[in-house]
C-alpha atoms as a PDB file:
ATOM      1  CA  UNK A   1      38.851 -36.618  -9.086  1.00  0.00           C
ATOM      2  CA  UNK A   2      40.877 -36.627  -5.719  1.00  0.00           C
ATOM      3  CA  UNK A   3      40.817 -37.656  -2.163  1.00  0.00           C
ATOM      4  CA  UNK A   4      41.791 -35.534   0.336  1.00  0.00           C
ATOM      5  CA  UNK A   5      43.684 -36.757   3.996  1.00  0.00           C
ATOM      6  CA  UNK A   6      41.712 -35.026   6.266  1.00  0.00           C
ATOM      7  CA  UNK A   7      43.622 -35.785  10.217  1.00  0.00           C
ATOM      8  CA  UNK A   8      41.539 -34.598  12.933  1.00  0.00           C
ATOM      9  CA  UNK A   9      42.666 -32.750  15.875  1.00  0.00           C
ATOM     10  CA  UNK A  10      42.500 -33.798  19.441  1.00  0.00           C
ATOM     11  CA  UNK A  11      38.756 -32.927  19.536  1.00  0.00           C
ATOM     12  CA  UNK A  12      37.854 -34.692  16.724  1.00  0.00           C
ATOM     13  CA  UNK A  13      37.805 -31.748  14.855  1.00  0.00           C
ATOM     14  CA  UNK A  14      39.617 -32.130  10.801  1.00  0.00           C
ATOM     15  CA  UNK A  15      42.029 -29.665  10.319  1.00  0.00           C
ATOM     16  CA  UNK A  16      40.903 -29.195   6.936  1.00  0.00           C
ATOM     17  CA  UNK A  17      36.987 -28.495   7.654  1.00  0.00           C
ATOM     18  CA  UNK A  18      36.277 -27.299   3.913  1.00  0.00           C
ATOM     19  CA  UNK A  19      37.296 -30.523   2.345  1.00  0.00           C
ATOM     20  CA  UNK A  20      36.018 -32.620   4.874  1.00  0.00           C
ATOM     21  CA  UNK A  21      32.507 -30.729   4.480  1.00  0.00           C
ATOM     22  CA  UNK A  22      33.130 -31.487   0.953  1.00  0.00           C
ATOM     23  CA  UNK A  23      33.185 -34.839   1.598  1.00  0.00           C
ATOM     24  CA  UNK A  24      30.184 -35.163   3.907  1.00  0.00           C
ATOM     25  CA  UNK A  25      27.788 -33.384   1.506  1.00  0.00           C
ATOM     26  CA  UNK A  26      28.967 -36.112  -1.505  1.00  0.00           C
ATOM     27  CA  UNK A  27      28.014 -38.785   1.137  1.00  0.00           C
ATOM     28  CA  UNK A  28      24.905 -37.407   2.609  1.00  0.00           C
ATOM     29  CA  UNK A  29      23.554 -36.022  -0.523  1.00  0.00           C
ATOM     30  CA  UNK A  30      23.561 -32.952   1.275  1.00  0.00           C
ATOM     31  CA  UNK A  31      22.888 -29.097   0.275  1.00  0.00           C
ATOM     32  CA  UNK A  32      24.388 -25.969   2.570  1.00  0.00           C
ATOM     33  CA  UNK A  33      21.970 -23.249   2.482  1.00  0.00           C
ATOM     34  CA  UNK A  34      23.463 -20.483   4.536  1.00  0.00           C
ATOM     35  CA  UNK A  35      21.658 -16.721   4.992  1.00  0.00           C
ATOM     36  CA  UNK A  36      24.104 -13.363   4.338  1.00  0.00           C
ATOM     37  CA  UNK A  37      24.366 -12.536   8.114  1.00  0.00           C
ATOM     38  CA  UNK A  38      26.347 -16.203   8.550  1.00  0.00           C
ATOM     39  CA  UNK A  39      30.456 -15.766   9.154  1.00  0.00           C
ATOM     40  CA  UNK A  40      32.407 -15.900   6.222  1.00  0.00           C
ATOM     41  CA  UNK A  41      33.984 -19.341   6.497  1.00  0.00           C
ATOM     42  CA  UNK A  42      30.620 -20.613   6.164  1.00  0.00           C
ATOM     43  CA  UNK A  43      29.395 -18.511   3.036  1.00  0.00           C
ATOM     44  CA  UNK A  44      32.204 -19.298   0.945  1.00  0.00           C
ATOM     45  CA  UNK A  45      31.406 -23.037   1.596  1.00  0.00           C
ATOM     46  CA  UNK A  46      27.576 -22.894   1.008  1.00  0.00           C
ATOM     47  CA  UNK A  47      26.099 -24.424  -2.047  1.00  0.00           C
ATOM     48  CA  UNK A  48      23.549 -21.381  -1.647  1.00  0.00           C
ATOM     49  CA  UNK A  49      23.742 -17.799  -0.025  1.00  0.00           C
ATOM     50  CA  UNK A  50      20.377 -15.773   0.155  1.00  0.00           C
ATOM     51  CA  UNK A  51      18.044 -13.790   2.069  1.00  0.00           C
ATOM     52  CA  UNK A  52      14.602 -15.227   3.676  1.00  0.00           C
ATOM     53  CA  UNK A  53      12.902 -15.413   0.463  1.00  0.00           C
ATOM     54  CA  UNK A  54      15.940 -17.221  -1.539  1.00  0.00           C
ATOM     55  CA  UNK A  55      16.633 -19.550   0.586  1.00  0.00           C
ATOM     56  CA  UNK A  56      12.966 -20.745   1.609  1.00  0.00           C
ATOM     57  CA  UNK A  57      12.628 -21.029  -2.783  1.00  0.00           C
ATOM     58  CA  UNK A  58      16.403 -23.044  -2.226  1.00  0.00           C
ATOM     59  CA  UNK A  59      14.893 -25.208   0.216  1.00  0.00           C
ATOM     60  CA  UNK A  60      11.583 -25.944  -1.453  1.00  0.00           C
ATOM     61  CA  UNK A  61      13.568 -26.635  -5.166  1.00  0.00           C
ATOM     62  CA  UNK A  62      16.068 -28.614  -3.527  1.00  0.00           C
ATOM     63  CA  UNK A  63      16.794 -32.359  -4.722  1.00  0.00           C
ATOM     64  CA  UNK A  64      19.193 -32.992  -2.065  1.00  0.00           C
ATOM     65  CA  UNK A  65      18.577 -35.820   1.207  1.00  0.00           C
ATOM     66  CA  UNK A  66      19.816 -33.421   3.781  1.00  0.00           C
ATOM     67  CA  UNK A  67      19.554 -29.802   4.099  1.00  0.00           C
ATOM     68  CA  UNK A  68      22.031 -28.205   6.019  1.00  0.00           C
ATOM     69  CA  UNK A  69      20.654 -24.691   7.287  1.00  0.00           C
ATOM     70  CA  UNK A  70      23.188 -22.386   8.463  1.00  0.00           C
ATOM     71  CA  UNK A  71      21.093 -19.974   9.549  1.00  0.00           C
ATOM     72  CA  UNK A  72      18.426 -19.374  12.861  1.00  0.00           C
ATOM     73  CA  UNK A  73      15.359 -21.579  13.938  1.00  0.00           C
ATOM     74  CA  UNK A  74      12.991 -20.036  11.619  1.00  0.00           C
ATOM     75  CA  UNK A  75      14.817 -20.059   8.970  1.00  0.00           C
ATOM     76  CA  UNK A  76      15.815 -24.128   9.391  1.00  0.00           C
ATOM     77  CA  UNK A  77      12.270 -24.610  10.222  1.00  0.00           C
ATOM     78  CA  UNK A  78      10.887 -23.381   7.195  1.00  0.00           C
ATOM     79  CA  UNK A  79      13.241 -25.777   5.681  1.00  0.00           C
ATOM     80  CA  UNK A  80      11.514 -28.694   7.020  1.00  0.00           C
ATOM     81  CA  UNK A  81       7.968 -26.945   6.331  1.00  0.00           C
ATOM     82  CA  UNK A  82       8.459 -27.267   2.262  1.00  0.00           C
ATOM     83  CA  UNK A  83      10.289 -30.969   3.034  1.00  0.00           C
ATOM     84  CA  UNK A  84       8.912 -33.038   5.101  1.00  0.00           C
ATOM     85  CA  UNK A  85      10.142 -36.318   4.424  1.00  0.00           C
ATOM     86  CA  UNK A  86      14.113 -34.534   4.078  1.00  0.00           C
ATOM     87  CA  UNK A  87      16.828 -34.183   6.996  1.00  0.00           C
ATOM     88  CA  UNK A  88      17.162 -30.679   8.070  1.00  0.00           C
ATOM     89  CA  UNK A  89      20.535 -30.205   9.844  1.00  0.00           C
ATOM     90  CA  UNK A  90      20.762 -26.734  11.738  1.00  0.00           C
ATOM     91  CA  UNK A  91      24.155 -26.644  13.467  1.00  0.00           C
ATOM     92  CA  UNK A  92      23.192 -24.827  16.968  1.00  0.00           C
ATOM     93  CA  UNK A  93      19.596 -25.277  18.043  1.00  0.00           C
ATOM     94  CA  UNK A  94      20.004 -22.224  20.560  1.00  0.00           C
ATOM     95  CA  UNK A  95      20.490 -19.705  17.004  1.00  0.00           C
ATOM     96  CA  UNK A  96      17.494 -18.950  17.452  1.00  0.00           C
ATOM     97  CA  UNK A  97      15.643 -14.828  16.512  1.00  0.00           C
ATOM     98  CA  UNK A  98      14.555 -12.143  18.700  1.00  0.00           C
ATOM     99  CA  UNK A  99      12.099 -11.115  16.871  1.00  0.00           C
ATOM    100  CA  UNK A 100      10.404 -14.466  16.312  1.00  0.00           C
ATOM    101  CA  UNK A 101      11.010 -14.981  20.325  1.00  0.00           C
ATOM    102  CA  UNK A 102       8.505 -11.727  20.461  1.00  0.00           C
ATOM    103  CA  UNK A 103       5.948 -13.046  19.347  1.00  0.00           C
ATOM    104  CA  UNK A 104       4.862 -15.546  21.588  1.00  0.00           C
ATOM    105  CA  UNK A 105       2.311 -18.076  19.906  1.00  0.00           C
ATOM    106  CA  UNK A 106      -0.268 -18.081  22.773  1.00  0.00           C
ATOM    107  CA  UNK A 107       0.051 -14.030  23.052  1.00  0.00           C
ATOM    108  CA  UNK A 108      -0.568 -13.747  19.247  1.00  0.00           C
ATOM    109  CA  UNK A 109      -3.638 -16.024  19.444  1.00  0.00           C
ATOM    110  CA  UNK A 110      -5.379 -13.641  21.665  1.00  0.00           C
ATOM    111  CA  UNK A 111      -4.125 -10.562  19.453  1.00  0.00           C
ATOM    112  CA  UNK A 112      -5.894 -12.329  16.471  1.00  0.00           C
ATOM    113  CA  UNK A 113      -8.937 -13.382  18.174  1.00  0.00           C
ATOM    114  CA  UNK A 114      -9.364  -9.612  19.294  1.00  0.00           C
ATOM    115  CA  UNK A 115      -9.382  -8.915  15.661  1.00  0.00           C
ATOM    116  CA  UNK A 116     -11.879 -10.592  13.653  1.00  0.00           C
ATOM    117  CA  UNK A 117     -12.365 -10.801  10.051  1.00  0.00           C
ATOM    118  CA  UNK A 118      -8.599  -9.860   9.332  1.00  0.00           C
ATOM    119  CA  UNK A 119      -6.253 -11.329   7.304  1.00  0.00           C
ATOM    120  CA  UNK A 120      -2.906 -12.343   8.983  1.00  0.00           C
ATOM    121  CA  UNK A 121       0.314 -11.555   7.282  1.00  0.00           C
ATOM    122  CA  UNK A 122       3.183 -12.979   9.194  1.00  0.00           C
ATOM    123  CA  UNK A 123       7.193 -12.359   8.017  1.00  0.00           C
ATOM    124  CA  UNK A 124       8.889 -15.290   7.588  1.00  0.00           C
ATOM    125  CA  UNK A 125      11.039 -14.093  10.863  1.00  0.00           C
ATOM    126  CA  UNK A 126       8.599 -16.263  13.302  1.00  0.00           C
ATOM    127  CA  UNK A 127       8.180 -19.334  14.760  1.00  0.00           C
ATOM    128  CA  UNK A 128       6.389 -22.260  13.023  1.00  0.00           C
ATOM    129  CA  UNK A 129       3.484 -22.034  15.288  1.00  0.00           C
ATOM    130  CA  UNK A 130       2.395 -18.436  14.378  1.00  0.00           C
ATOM    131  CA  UNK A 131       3.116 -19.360  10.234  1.00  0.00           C
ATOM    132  CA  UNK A 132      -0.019 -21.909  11.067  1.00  0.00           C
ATOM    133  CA  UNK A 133      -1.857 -18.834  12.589  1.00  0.00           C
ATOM    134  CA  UNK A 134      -0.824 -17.103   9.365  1.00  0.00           C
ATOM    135  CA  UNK A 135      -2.499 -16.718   5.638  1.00  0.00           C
ATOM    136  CA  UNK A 136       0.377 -15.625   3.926  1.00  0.00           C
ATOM    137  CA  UNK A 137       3.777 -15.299   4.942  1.00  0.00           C
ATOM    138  CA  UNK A 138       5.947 -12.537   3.808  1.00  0.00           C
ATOM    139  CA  UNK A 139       9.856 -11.899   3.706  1.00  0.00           C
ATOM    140  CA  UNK A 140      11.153  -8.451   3.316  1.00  0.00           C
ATOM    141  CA  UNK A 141      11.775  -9.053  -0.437  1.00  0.00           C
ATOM    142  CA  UNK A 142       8.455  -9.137  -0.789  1.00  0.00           C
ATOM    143  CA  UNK A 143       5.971  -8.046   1.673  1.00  0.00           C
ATOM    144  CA  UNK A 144       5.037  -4.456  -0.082  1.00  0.00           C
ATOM    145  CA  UNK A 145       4.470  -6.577  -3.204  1.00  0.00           C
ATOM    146  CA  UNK A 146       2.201  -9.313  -1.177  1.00  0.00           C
ATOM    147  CA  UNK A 147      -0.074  -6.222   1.076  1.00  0.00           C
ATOM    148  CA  UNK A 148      -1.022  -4.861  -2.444  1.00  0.00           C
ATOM    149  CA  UNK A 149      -1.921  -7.743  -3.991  1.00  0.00           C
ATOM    150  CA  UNK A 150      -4.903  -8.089  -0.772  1.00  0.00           C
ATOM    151  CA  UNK A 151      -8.100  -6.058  -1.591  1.00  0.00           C
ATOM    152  CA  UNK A 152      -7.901  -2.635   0.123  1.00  0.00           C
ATOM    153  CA  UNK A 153     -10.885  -3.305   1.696  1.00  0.00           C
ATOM    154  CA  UNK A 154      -9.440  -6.383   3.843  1.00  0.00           C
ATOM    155  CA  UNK A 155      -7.971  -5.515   6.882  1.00  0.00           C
ATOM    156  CA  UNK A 156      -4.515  -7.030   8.164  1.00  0.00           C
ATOM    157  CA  UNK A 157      -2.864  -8.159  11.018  1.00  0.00           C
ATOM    158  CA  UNK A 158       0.926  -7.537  10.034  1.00  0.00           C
ATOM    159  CA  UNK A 159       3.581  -9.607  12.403  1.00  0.00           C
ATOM    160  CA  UNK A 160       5.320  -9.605  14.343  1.00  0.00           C
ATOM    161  CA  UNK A 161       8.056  -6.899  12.855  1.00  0.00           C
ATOM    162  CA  UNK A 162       6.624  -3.235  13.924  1.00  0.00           C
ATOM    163  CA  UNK A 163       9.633  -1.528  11.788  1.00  0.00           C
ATOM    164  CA  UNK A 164       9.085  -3.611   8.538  1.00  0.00           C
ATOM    165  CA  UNK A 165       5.100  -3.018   8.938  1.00  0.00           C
ATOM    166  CA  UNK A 166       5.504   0.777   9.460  1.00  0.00           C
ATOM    167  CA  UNK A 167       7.646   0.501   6.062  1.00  0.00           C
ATOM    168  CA  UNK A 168       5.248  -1.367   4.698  1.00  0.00           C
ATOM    169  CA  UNK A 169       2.284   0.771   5.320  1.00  0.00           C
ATOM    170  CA  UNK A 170       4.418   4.278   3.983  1.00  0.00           C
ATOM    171  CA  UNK A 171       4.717   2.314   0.884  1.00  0.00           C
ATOM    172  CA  UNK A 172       0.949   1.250   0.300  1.00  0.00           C
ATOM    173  CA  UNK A 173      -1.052   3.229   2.036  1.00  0.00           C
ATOM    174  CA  UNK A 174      -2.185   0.505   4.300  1.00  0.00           C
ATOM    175  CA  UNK A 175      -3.843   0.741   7.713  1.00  0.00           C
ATOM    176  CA  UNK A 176      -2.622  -1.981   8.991  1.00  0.00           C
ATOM    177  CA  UNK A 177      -2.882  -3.508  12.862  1.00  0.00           C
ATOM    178  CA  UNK A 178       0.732  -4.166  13.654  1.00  0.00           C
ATOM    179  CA  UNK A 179       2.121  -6.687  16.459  1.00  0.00           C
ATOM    180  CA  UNK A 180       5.067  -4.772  18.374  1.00  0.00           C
ATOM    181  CA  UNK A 181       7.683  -6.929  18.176  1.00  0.00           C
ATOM    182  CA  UNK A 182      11.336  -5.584  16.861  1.00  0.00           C
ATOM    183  CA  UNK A 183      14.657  -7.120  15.899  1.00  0.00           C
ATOM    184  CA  UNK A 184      17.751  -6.551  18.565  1.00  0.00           C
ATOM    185  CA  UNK A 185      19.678  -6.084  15.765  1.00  0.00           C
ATOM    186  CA  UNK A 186      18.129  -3.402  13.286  1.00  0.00           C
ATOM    187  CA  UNK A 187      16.441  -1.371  16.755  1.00  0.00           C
ATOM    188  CA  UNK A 188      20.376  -0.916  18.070  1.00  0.00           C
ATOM    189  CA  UNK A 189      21.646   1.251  15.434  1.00  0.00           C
ATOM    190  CA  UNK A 190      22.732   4.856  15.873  1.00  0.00           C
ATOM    191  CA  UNK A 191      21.016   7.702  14.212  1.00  0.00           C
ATOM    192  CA  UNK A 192      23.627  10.104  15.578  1.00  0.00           C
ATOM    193  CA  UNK A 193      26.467   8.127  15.028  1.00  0.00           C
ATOM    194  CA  UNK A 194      24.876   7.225  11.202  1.00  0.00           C
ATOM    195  CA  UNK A 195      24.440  11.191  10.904  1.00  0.00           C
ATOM    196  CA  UNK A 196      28.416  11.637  11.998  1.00  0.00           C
ATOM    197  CA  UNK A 197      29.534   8.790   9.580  1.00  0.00           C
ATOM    198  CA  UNK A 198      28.209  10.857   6.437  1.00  0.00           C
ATOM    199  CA  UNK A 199      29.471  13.851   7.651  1.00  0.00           C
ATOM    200  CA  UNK A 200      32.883  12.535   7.967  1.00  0.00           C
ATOM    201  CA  UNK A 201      32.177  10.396   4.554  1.00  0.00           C
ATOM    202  CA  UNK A 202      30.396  13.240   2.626  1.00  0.00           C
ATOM    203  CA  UNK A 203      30.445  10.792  -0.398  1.00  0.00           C
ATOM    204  CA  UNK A 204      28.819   7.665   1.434  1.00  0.00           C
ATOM    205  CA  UNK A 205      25.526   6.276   0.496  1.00  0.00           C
ATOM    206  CA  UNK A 206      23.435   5.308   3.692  1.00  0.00           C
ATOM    207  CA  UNK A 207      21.523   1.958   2.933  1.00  0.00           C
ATOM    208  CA  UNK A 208      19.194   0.194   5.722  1.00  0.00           C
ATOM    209  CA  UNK A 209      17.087  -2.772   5.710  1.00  0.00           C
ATOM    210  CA  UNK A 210      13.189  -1.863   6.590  1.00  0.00           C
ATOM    211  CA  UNK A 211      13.627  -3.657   9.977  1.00  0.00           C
ATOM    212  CA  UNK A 212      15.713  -0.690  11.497  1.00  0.00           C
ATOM    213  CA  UNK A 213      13.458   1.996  13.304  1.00  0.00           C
ATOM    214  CA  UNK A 214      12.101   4.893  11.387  1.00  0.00           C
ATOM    215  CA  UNK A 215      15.035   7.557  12.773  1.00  0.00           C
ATOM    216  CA  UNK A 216      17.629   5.600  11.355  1.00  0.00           C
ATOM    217  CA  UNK A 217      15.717   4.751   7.648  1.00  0.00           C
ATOM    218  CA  UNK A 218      15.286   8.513   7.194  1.00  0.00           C
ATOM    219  CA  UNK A 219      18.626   9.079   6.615  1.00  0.00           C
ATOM    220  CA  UNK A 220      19.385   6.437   3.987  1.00  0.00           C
ATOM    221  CA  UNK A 221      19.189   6.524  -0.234  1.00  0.00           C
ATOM    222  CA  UNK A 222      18.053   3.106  -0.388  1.00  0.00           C
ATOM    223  CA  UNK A 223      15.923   0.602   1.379  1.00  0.00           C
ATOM    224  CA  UNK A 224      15.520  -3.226   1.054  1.00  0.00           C
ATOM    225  CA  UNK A 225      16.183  -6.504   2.012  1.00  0.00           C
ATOM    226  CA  UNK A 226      19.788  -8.038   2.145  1.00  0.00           C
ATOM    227  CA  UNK A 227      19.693  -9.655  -1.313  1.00  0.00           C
ATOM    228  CA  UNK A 228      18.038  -5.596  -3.018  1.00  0.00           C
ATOM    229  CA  UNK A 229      20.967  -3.914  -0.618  1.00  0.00           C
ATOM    230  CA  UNK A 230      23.646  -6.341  -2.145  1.00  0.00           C
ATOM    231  CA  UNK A 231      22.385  -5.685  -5.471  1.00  0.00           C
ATOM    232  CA  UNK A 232      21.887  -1.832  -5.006  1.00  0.00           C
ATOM    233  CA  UNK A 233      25.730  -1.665  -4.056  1.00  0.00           C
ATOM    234  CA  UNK A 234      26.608  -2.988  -7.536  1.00  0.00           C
ATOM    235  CA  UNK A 235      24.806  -1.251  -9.726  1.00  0.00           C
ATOM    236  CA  UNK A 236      25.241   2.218  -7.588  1.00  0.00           C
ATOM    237  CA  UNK A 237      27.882   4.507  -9.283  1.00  0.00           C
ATOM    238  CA  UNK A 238      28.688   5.278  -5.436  1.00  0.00           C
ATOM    239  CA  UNK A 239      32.018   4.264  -4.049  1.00  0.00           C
ATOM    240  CA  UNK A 240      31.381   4.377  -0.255  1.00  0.00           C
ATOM    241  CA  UNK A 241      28.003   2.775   1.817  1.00  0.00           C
ATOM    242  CA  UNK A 242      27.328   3.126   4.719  1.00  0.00           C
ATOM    243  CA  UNK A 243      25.019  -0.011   5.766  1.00  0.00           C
ATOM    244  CA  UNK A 244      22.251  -0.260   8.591  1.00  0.00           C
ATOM    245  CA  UNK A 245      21.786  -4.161   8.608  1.00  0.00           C
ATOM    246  CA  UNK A 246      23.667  -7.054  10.035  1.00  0.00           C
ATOM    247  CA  UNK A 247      27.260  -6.733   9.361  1.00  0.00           C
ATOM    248  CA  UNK A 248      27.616  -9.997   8.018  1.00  0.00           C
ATOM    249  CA  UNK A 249      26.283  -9.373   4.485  1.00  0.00           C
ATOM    250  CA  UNK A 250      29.390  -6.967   3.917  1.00  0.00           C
ATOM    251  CA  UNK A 251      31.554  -9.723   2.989  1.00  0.00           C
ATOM    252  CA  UNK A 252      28.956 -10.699  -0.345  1.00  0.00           C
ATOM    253  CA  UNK A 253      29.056  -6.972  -1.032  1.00  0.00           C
ATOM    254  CA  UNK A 254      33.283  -6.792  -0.760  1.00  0.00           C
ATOM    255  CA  UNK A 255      33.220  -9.920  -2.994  1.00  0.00           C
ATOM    256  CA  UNK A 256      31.379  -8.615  -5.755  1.00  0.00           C
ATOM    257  CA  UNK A 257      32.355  -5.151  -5.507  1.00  0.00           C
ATOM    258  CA  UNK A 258      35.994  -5.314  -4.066  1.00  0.00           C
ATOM    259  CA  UNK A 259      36.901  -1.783  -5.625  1.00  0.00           C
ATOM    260  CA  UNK A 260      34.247  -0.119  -3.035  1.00  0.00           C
ATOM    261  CA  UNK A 261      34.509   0.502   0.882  1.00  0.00           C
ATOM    262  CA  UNK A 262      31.612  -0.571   3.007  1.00  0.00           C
ATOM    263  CA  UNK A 263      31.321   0.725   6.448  1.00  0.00           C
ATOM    264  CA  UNK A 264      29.130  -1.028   9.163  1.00  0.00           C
ATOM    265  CA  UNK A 265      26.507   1.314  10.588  1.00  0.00           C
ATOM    266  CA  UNK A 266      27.133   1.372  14.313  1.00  0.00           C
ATOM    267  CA  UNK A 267      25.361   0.816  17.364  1.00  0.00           C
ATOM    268  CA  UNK A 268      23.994   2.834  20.366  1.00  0.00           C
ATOM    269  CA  UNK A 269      26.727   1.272  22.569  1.00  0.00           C
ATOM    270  CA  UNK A 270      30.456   0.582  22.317  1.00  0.00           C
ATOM    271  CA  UNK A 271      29.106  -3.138  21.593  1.00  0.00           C
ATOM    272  CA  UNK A 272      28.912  -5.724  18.708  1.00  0.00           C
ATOM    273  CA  UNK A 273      25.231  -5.170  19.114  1.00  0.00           C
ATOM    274  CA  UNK A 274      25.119  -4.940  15.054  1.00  0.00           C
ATOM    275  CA  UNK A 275      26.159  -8.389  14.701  1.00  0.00           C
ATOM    276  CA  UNK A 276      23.273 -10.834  15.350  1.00  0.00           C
ATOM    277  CA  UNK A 277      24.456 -13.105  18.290  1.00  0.00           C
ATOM    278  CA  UNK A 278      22.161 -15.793  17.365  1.00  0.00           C
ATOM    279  CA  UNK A 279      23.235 -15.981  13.682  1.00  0.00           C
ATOM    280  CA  UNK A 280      26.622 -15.971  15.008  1.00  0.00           C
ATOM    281  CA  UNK A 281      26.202 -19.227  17.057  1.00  0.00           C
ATOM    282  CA  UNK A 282      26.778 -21.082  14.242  1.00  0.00           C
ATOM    283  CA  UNK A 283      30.269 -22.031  13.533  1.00  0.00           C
ATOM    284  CA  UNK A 284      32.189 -23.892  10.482  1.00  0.00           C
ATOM    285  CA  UNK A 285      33.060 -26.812  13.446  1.00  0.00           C
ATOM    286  CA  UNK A 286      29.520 -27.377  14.499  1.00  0.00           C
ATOM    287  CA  UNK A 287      27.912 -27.124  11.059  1.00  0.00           C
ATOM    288  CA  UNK A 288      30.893 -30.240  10.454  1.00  0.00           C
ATOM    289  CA  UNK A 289      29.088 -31.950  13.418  1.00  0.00           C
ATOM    290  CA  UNK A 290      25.834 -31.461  12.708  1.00  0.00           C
ATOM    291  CA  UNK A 291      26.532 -32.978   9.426  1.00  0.00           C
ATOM    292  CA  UNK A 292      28.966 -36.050  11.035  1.00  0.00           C
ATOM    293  CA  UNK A 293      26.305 -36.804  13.468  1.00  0.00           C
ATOM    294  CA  UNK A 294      22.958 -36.123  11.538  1.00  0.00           C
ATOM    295  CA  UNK A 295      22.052 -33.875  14.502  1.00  0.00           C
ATOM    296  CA  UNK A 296      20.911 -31.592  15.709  1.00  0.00           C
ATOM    297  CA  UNK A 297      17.749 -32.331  13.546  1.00  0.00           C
ATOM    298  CA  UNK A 298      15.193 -29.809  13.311  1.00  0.00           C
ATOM    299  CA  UNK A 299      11.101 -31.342  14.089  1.00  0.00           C
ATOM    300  CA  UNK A 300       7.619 -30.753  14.359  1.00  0.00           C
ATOM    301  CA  UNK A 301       4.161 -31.657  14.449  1.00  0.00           C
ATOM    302  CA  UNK A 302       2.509 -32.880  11.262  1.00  0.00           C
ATOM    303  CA  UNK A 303      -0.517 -30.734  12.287  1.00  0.00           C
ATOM    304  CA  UNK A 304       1.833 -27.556  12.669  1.00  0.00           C
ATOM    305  CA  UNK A 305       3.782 -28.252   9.558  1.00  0.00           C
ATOM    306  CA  UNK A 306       0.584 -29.074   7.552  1.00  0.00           C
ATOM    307  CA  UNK A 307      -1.293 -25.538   8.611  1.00  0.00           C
ATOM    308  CA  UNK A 308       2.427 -23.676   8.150  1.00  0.00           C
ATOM    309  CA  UNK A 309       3.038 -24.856   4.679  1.00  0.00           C
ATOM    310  CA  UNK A 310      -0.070 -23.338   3.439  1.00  0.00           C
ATOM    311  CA  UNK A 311       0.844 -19.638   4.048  1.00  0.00           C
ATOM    312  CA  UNK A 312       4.360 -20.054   2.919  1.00  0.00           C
ATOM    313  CA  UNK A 313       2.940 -21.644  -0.538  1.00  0.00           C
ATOM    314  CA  UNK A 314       0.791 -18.701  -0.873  1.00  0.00           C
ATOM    315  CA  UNK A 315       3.648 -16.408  -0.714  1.00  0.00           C
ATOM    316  CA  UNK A 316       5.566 -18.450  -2.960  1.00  0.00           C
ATOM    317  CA  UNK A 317       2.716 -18.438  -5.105  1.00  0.00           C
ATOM    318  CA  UNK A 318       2.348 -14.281  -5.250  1.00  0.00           C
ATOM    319  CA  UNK A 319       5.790 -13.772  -5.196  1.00  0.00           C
ATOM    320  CA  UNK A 320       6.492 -14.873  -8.933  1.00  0.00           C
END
């Protein structure tokens, strides 16, 4: 056992913010869970690095006093959803999702009162308020597994993700009603640019997450969710990938399968657009904050957490 001497800088800041995270989480009792689309810095000092559907089974196995979520809104909300009585930390309140931010909660009560008698599966990418509208939630792990476990005879409401319902519906032969909201992220790739990457990389594997749009999926070998593309990179006897989701999960892939070159699938415009600016809100120095101050602190309604929790336990529940 050591101490470290952490000196701050003129803005309060440590100059060593790893160790004095370190030290934080020993005195809060606190647990880092951070998603794969987070900078670097702040993977390599998470106590847990997942996708939707890891991290909300990290959050509800937890034993820790404060959870740290470096993540979006959703994601940190979910958090507090499966522990109520625990401290959720997320360290920029404005991360918040564009695809939870299209699907309005008032709009989406009107789109399931004009559909009676259907079941509503939600992804986990929305707001609190339309998980309560919700009887199961879904992440992208799992929602093809979840829609076939629902008699064929039910009809769904899938939201809000159009791309990841389409998906889902190729896979199970579904009809189902779809809400039309998107992800700025996975719409803004390139299908002509993606075509000229393999061309020029003849021996590249194209993978995508199910969130990009249908032009862009059609070109690639292999479709999942972060965690199923990270693991699909490792087994894969291929050398090169070429990868259609948010940038930020290449550095998990590099880690555990330095020997191979990963390429970022581009975007329409001479942009960043492939990098979520939301996720990337979230910054080593504020997630130090966040912890030093025990803000900002993610809350809700009892009523909305009560009628959220139920959907999420019923994924948990059918995704064992």
């Amino acid at each position: 056992m050591f101490t470290t001497t952490i000196t701050p800088n003129q803005q309060g800041i440590p100059l060593d913010l790893f160790a004095a995270i370190e030290d934080l989480k020993k005195e809060l009792n606190a647990v880092i869970l951070a998603h794969y689309y987070q900078d670097p810095d702040i993977q390599d000092i998470a106590d847990f690095i997942g996708d939707s559907l890891q991290l909300a089974r990290a959050a509800a196995n937890t034993n820790a006093d404060v959870i740290v979520f470096a993540g979006v809104h959703f994601m940190a909300e979910t958090a507090k959803i499966l522990n109520p009585d625990k401290l959720v930390l997320l360290p920029d309140l404005d991360a918040g999702c564009s695809l939870a931010d299209s699907c309005p909660p008032e709009e989406f009560a009107a789109f399931k009162a004009a559909h009676p008698n259907h079941l509503v599966v939600s992804y986990i990418n929305c707001s609190a308020e339309i998980k309560a509208m919700s009887d199961i939630i879904c992440t992208s792990s799992n929602a093809v597994k979840i829609v076939e476990q629902i008699p064929k005879d039910q009809p769904i409401i899938f939201a809000p993700d159009r791309n990841l319902g389409r998906y889902v519906m190729e896979q199970t032969g579904r009809d189902l009603v779809l809400w039309q909201g998107s992800c700025i992220v996975h719409e803004t790739f390139s299908e002509k640019k993606i075509v000229q990457l393999k061309i020029t990389h003849p021996e590249a594997e194209a993978i995508a997450h199910p969130e990009c749009e249908t032009s862009v999926l059609r070109h690639a070998s292999f479709i999942g969710s972060t965690a199923a593309l990270l693991n699909y990179c490792q087994k894969s006897p291929s050398q090169e990938f070429i990868v259609a989701t948010e940038p930020g999960i290449i550095h998990q892939m590099q880690k555990l399968a330095p020997h191979k070159h990963f390429i970022p699938a581009p975007p329409e415009n001479n942009c960043n657009c492939n990098e979520c600016p939301f996720m990337r809100l979230n910054t080593l120095e504020k997630l130090y904050l966040a912890m030093k101050n025990r803000s900002p602190e993610i809350t809700m309604s009892e009523d909305i957490r009560v009628a959220a929790l139920r959907p999420i336990q019923r994924m948990l529940e059918m995704s064992v």
